[in-house]
PDB file of N, CA and C in Angstrom:
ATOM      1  N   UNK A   1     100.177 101.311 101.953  1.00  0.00           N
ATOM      2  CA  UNK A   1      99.166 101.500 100.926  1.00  0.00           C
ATOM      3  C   UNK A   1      98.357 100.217 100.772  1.00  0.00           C
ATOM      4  N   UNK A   2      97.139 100.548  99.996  1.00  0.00           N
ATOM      5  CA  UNK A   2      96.269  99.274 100.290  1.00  0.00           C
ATOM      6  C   UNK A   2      95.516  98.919 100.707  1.00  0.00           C
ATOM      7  N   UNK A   3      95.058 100.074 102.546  1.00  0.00           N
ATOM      8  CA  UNK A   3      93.831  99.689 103.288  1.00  0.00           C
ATOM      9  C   UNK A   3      94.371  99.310 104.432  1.00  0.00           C
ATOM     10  N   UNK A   4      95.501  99.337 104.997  1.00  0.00           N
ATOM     11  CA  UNK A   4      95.861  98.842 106.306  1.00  0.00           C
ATOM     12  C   UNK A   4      95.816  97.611 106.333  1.00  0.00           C
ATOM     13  N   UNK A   5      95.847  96.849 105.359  1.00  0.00           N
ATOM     14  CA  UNK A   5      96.594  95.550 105.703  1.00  0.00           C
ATOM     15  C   UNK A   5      95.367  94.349 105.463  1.00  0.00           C
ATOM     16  N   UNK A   6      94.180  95.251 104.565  1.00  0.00           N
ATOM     17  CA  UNK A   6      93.016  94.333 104.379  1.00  0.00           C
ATOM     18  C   UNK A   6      92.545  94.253 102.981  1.00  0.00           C
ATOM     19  N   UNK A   7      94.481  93.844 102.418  1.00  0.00           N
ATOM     20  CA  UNK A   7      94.017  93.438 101.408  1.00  0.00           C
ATOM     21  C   UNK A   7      94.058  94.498  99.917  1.00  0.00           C
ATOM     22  N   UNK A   8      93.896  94.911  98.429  1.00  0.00           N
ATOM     23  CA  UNK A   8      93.938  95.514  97.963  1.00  0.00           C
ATOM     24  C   UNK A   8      92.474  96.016  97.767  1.00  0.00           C
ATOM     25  N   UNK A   9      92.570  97.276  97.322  1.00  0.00           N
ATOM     26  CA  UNK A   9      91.117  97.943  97.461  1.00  0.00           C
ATOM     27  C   UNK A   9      90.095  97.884  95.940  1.00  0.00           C
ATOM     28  N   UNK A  10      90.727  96.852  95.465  1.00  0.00           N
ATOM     29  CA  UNK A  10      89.572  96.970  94.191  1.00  0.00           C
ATOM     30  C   UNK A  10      90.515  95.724  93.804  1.00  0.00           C
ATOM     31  N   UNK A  11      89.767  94.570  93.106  1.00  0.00           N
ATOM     32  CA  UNK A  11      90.380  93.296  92.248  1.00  0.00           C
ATOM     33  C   UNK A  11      89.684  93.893  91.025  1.00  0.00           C
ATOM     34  N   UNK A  12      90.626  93.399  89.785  1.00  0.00           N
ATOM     35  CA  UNK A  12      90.874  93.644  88.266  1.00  0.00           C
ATOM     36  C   UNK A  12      90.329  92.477  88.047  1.00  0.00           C
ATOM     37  N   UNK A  13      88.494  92.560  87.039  1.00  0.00           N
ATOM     38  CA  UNK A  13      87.987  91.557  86.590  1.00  0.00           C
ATOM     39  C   UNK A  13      89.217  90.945  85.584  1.00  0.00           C
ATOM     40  N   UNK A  14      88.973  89.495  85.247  1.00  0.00           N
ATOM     41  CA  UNK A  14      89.617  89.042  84.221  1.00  0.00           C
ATOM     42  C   UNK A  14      89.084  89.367  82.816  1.00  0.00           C
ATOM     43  N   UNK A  15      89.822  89.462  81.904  1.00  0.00           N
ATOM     44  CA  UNK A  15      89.262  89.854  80.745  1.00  0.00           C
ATOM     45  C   UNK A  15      87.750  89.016  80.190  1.00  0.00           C
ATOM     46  N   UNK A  16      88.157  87.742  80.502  1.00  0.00           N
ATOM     47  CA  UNK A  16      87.582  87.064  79.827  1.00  0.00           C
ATOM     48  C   UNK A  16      86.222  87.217  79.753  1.00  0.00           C
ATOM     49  N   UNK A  17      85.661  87.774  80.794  1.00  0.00           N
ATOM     50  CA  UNK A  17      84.552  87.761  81.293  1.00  0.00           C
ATOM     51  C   UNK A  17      83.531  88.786  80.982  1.00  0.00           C
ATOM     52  N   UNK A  18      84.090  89.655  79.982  1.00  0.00           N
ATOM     53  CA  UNK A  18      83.709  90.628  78.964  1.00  0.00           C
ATOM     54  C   UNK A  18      83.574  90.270  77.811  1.00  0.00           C
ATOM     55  N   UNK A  19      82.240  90.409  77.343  1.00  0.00           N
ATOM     56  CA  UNK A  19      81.564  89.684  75.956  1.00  0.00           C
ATOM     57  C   UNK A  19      81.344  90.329  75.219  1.00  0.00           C
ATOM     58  N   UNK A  20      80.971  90.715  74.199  1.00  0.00           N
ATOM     59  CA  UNK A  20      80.238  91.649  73.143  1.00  0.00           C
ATOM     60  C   UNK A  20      78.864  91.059  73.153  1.00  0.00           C
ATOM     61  N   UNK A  21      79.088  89.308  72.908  1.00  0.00           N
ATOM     62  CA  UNK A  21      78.051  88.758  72.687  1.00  0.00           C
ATOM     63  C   UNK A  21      76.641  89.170  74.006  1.00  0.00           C
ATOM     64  N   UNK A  22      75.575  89.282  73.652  1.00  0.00           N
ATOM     65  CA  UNK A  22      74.757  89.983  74.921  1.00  0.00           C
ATOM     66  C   UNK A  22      74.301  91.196  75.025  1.00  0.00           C
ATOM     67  N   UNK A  23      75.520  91.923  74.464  1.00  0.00           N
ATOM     68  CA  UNK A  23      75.328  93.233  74.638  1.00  0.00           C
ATOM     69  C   UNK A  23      74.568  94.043  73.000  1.00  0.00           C
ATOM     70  N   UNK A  24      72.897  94.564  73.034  1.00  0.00           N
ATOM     71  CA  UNK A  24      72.842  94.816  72.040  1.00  0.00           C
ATOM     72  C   UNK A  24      73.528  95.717  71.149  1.00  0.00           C
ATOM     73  N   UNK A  25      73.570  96.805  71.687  1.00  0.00           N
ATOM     74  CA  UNK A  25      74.393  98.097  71.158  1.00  0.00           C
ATOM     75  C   UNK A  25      75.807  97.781  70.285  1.00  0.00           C
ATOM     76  N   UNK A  26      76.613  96.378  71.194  1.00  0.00           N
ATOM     77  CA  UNK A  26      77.943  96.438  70.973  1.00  0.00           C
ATOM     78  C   UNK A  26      78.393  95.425  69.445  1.00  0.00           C
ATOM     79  N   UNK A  27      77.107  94.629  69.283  1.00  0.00           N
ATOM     80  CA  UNK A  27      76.813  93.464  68.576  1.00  0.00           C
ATOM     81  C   UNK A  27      76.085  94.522  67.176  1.00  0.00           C
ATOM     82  N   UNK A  28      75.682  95.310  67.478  1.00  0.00           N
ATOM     83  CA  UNK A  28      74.934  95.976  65.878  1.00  0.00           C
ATOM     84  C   UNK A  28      76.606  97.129  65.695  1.00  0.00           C
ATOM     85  N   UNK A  29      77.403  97.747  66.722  1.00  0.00           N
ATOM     86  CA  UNK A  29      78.727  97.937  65.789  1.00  0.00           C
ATOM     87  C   UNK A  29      79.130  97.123  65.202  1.00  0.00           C
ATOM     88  N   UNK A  30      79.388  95.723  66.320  1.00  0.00           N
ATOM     89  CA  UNK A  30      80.341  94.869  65.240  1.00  0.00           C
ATOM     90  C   UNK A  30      79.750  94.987  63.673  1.00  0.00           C
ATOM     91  N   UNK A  31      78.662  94.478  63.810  1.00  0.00           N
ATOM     92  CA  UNK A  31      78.022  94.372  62.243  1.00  0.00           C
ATOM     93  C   UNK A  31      77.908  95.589  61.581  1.00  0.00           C
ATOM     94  N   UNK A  32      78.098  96.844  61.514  1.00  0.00           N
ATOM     95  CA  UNK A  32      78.214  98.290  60.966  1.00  0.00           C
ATOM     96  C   UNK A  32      79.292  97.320  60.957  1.00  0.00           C
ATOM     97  N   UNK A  33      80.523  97.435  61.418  1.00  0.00           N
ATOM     98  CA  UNK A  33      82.331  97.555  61.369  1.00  0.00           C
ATOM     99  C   UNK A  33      82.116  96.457  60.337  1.00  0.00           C
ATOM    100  N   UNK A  34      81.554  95.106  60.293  1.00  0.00           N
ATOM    101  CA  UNK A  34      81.764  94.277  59.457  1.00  0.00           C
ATOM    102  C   UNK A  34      81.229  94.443  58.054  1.00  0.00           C
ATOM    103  N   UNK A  35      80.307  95.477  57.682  1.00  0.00           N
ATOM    104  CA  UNK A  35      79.960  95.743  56.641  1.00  0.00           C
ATOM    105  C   UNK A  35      80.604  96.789  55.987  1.00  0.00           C
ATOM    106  N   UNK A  36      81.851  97.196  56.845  1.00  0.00           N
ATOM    107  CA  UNK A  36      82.846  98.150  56.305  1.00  0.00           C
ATOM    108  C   UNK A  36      84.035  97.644  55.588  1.00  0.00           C
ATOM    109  N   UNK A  37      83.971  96.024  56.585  1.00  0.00           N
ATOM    110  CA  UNK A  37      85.479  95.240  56.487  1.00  0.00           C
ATOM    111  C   UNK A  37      86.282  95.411  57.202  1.00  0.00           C
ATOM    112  N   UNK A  38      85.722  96.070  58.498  1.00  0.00           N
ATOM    113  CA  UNK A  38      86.577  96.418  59.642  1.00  0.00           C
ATOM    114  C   UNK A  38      86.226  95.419  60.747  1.00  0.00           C
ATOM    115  N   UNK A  39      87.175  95.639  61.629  1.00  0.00           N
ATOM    116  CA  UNK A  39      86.759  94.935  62.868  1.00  0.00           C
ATOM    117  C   UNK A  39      87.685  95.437  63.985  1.00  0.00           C
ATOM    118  N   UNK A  40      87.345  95.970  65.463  1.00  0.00           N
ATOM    119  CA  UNK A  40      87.900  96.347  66.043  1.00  0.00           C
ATOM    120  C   UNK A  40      87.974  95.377  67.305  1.00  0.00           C
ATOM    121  N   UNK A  41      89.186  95.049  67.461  1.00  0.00           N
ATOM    122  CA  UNK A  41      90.156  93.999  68.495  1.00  0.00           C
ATOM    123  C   UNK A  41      89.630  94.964  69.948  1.00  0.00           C
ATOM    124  N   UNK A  42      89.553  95.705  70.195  1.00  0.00           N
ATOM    125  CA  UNK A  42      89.051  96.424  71.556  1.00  0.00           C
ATOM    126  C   UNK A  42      87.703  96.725  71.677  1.00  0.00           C
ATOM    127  N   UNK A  43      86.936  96.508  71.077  1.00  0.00           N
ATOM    128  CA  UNK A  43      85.354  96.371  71.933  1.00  0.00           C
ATOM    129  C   UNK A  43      84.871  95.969  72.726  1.00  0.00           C
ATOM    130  N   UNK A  44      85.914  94.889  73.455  1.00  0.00           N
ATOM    131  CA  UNK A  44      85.138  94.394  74.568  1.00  0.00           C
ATOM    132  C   UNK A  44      85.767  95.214  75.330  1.00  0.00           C
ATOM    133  N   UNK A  45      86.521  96.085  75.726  1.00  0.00           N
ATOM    134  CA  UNK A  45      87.308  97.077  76.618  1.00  0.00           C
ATOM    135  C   UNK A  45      85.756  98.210  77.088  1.00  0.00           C
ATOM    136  N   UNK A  46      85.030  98.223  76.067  1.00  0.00           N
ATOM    137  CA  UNK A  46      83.817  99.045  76.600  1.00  0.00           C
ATOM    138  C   UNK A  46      82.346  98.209  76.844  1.00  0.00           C
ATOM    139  N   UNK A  47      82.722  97.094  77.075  1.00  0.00           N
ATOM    140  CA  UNK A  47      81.696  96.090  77.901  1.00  0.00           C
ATOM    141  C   UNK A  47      81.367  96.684  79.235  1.00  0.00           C
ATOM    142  N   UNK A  48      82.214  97.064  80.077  1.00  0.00           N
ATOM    143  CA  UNK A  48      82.106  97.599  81.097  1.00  0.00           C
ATOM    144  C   UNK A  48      80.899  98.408  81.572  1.00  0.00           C
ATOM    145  N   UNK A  49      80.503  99.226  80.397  1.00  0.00           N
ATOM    146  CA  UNK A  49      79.582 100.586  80.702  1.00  0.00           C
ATOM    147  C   UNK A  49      78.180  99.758  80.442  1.00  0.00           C
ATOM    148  N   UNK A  50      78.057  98.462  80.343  1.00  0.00           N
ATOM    149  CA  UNK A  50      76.877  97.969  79.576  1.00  0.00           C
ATOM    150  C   UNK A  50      76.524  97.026  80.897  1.00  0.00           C
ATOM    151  N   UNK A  51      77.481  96.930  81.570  1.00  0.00           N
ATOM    152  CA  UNK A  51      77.411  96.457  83.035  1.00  0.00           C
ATOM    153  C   UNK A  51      76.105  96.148  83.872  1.00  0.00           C
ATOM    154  N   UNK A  52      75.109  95.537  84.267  1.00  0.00           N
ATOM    155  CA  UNK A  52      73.915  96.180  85.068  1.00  0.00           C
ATOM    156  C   UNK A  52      75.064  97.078  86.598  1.00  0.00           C
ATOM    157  N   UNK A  53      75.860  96.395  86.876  1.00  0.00           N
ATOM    158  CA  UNK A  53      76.068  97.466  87.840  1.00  0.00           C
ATOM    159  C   UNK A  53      76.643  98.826  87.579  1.00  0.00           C
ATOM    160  N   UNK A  54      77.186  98.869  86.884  1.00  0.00           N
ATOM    161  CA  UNK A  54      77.164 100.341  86.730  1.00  0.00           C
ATOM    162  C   UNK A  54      76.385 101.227  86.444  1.00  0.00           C
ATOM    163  N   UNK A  55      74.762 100.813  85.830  1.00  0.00           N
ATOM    164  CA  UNK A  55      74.006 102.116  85.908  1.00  0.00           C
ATOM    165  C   UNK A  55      73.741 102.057  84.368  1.00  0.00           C
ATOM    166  N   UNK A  56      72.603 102.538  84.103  1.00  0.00           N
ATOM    167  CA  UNK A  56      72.558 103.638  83.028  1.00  0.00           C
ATOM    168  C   UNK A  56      74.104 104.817  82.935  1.00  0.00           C
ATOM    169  N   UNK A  57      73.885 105.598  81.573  1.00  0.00           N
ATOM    170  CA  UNK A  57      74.741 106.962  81.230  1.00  0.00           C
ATOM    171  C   UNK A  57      73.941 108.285  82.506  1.00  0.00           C
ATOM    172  N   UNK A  58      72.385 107.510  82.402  1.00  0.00           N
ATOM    173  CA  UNK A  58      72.107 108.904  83.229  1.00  0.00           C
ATOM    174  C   UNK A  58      72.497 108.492  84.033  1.00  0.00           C
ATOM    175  N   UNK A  59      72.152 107.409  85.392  1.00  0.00           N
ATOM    176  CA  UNK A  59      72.832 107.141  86.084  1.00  0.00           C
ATOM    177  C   UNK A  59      74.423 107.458  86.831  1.00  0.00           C
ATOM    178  N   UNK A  60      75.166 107.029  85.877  1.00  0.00           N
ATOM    179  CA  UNK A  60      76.452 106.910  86.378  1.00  0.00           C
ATOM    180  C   UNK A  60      76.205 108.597  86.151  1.00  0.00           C
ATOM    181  N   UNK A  61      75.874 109.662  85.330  1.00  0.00           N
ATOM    182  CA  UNK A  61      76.426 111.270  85.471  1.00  0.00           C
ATOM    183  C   UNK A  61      75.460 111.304  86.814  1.00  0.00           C
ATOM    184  N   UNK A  62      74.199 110.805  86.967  1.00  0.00           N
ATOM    185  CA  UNK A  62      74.062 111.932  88.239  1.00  0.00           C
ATOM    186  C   UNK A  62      74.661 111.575  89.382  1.00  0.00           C
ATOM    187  N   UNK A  63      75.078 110.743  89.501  1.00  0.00           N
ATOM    188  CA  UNK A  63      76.311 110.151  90.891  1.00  0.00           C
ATOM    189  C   UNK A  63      77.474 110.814  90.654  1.00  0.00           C
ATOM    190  N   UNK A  64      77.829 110.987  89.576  1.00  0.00           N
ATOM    191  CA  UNK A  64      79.049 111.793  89.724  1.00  0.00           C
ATOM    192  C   UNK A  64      78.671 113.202  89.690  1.00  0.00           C
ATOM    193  N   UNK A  65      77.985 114.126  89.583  1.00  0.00           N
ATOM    194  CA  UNK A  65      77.150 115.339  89.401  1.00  0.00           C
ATOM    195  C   UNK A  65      76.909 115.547  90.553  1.00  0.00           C
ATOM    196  N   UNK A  66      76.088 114.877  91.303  1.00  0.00           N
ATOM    197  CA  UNK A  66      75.384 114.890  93.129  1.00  0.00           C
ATOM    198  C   UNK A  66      75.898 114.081  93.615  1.00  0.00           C
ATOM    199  N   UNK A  67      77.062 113.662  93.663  1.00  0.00           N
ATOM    200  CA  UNK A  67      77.327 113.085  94.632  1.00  0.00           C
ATOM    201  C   UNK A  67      77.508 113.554  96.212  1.00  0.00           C
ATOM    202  N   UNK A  68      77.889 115.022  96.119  1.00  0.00           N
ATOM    203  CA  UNK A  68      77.973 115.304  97.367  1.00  0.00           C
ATOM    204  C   UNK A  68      76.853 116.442  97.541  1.00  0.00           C
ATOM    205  N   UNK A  69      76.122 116.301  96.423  1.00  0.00           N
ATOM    206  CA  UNK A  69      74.874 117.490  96.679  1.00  0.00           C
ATOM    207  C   UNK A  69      73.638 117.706  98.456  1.00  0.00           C
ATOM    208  N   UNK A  70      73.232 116.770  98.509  1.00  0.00           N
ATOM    209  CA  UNK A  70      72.831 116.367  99.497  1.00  0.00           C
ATOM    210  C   UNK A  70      73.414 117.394 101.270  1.00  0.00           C
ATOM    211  N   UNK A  71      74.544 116.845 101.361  1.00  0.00           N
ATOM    212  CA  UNK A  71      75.817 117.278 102.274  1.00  0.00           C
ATOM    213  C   UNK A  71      75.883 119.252 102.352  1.00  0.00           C
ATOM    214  N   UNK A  72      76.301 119.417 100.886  1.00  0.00           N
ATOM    215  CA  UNK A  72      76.302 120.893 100.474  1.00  0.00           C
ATOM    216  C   UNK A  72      74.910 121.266 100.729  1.00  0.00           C
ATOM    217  N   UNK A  73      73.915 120.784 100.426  1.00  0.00           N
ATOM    218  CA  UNK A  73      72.839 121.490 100.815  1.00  0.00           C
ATOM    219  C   UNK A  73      72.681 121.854 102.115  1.00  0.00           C
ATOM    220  N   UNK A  74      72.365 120.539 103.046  1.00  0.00           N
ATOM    221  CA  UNK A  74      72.697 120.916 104.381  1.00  0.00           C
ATOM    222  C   UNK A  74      73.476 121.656 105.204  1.00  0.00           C
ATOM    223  N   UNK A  75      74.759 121.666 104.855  1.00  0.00           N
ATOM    224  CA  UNK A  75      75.297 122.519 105.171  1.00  0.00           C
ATOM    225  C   UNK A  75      75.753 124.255 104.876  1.00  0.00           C
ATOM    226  N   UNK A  76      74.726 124.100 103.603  1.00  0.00           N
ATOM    227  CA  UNK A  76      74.455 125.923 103.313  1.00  0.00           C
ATOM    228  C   UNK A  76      73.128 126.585 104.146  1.00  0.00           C
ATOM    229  N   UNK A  77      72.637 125.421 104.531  1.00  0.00           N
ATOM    230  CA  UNK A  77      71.107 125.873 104.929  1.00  0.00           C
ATOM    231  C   UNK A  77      71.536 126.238 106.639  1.00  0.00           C
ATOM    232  N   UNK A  78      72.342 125.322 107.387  1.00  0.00           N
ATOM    233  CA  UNK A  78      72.928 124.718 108.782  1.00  0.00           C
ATOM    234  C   UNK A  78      73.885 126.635 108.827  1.00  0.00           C
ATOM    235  N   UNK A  79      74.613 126.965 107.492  1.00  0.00           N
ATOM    236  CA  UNK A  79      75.139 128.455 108.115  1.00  0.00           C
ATOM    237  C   UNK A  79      74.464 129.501 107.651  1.00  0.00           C
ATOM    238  N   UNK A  80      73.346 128.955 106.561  1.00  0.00           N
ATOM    239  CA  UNK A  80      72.480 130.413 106.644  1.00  0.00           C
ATOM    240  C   UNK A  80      71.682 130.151 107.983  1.00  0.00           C
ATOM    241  N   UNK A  81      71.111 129.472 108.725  1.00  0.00           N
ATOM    242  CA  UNK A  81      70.413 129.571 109.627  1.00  0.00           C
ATOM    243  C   UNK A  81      71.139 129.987 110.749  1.00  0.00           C
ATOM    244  N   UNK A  82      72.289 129.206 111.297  1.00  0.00           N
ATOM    245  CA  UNK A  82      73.499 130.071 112.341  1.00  0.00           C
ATOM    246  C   UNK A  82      73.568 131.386 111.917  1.00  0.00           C
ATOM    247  N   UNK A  83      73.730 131.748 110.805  1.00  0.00           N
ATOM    248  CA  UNK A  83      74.109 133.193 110.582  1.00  0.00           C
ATOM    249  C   UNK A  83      72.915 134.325 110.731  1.00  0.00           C
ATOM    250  N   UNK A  84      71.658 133.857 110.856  1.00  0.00           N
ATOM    251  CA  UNK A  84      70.517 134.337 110.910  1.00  0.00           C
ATOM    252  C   UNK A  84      70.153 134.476 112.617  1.00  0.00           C
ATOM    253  N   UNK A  85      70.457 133.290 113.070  1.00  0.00           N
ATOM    254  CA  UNK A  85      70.186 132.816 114.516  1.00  0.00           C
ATOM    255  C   UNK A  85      71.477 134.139 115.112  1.00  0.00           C
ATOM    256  N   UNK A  86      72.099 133.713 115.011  1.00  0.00           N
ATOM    257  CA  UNK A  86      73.566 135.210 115.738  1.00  0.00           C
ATOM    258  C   UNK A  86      73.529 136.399 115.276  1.00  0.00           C
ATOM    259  N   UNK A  87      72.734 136.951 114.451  1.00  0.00           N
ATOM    260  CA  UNK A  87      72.224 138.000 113.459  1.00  0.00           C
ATOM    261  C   UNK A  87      74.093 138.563 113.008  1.00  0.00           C
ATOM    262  N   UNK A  88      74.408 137.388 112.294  1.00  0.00           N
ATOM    263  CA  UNK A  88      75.552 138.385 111.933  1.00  0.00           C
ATOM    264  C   UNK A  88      74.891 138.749 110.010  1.00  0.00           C
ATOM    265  N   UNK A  89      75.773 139.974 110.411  1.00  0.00           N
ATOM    266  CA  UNK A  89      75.562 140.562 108.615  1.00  0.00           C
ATOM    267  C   UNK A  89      76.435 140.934 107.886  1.00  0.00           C
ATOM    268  N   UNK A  90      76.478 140.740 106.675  1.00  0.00           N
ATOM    269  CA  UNK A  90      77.800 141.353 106.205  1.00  0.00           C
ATOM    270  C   UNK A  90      77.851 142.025 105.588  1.00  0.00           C
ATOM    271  N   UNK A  91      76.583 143.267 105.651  1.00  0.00           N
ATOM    272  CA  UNK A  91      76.350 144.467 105.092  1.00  0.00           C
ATOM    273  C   UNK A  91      77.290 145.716 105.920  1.00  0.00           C
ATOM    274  N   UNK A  92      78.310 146.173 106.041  1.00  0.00           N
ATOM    275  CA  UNK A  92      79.343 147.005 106.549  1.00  0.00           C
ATOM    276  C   UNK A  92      78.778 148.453 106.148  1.00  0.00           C
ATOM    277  N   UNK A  93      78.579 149.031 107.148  1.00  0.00           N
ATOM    278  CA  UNK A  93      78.087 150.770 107.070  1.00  0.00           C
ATOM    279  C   UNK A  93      79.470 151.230 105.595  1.00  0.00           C
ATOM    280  N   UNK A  94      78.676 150.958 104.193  1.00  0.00           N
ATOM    281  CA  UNK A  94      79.231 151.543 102.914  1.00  0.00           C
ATOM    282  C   UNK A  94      79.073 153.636 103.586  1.00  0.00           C
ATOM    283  N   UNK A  95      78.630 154.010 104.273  1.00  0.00           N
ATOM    284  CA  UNK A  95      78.327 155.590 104.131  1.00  0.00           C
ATOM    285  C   UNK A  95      77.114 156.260 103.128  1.00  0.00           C
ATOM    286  N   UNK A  96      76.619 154.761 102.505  1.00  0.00           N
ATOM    287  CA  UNK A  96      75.088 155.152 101.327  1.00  0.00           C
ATOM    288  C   UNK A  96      73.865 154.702 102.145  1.00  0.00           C
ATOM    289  N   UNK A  97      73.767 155.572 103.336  1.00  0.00           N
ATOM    290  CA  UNK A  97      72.229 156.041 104.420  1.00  0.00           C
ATOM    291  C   UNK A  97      71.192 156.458 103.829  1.00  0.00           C
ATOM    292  N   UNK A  98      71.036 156.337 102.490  1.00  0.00           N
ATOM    293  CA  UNK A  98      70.038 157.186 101.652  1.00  0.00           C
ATOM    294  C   UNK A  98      70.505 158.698 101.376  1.00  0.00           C
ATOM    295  N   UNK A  99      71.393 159.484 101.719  1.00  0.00           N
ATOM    296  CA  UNK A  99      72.011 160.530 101.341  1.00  0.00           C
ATOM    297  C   UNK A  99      72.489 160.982 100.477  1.00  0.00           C
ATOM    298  N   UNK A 100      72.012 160.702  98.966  1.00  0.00           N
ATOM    299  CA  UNK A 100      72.947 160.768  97.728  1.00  0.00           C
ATOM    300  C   UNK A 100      73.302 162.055  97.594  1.00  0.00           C
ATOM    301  N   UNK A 101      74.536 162.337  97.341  1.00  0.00           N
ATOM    302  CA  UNK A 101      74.477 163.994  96.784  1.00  0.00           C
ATOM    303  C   UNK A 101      73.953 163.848  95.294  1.00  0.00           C
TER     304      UNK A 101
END
């Protein structure tokens, strides 16, 4: 496990390196929470999503949404066209020739 021997496949940033400070969104909770008298010890746990690399919210959903859209397309189009090209059909003689009683 691991990658064959090159190493582990993802390193775990250090905490530290997650701020609130910077982040606007995360800096106007604190201050809501502090005008409650609250304060929550895990906010920087969602620094992450504020990331430039991770994207926008739209972002990160349409990568996970399409990610393999692309692929599926091609390859619905690749067996409707084989299936068109070999004329197969999968309309099976039902016995309804226009003959209704």
């Amino acid at each position: 496990m691991g990658g064959h021997g090159h190493g582990p496949p993802y390193t775990v940033p250090h905490y530290s390196q997650f701020q609130v400070q910077g982040i606007p969104q995360l800096e106007e909770l604190e201050k809501a929470l502090a005008k409650k008298g609250l304060k929550d010890p895990w906010i920087r746990n969602e620094t992450w999503r504020y990331h430039p690399g991770f994207g926008t919210r739209f972002q990160r959903a349409r990568k996970v949404f399409f990610r393999g859209f692309p692929l599926g397309l091609a390859l619905t189009v690749a067996t409707v066209g084989l299936r068109k090209m070999f004329g197969s059909d999968d309309h099976h003689g039902h016995g309804h020739d226009g003959d209704h009683h």
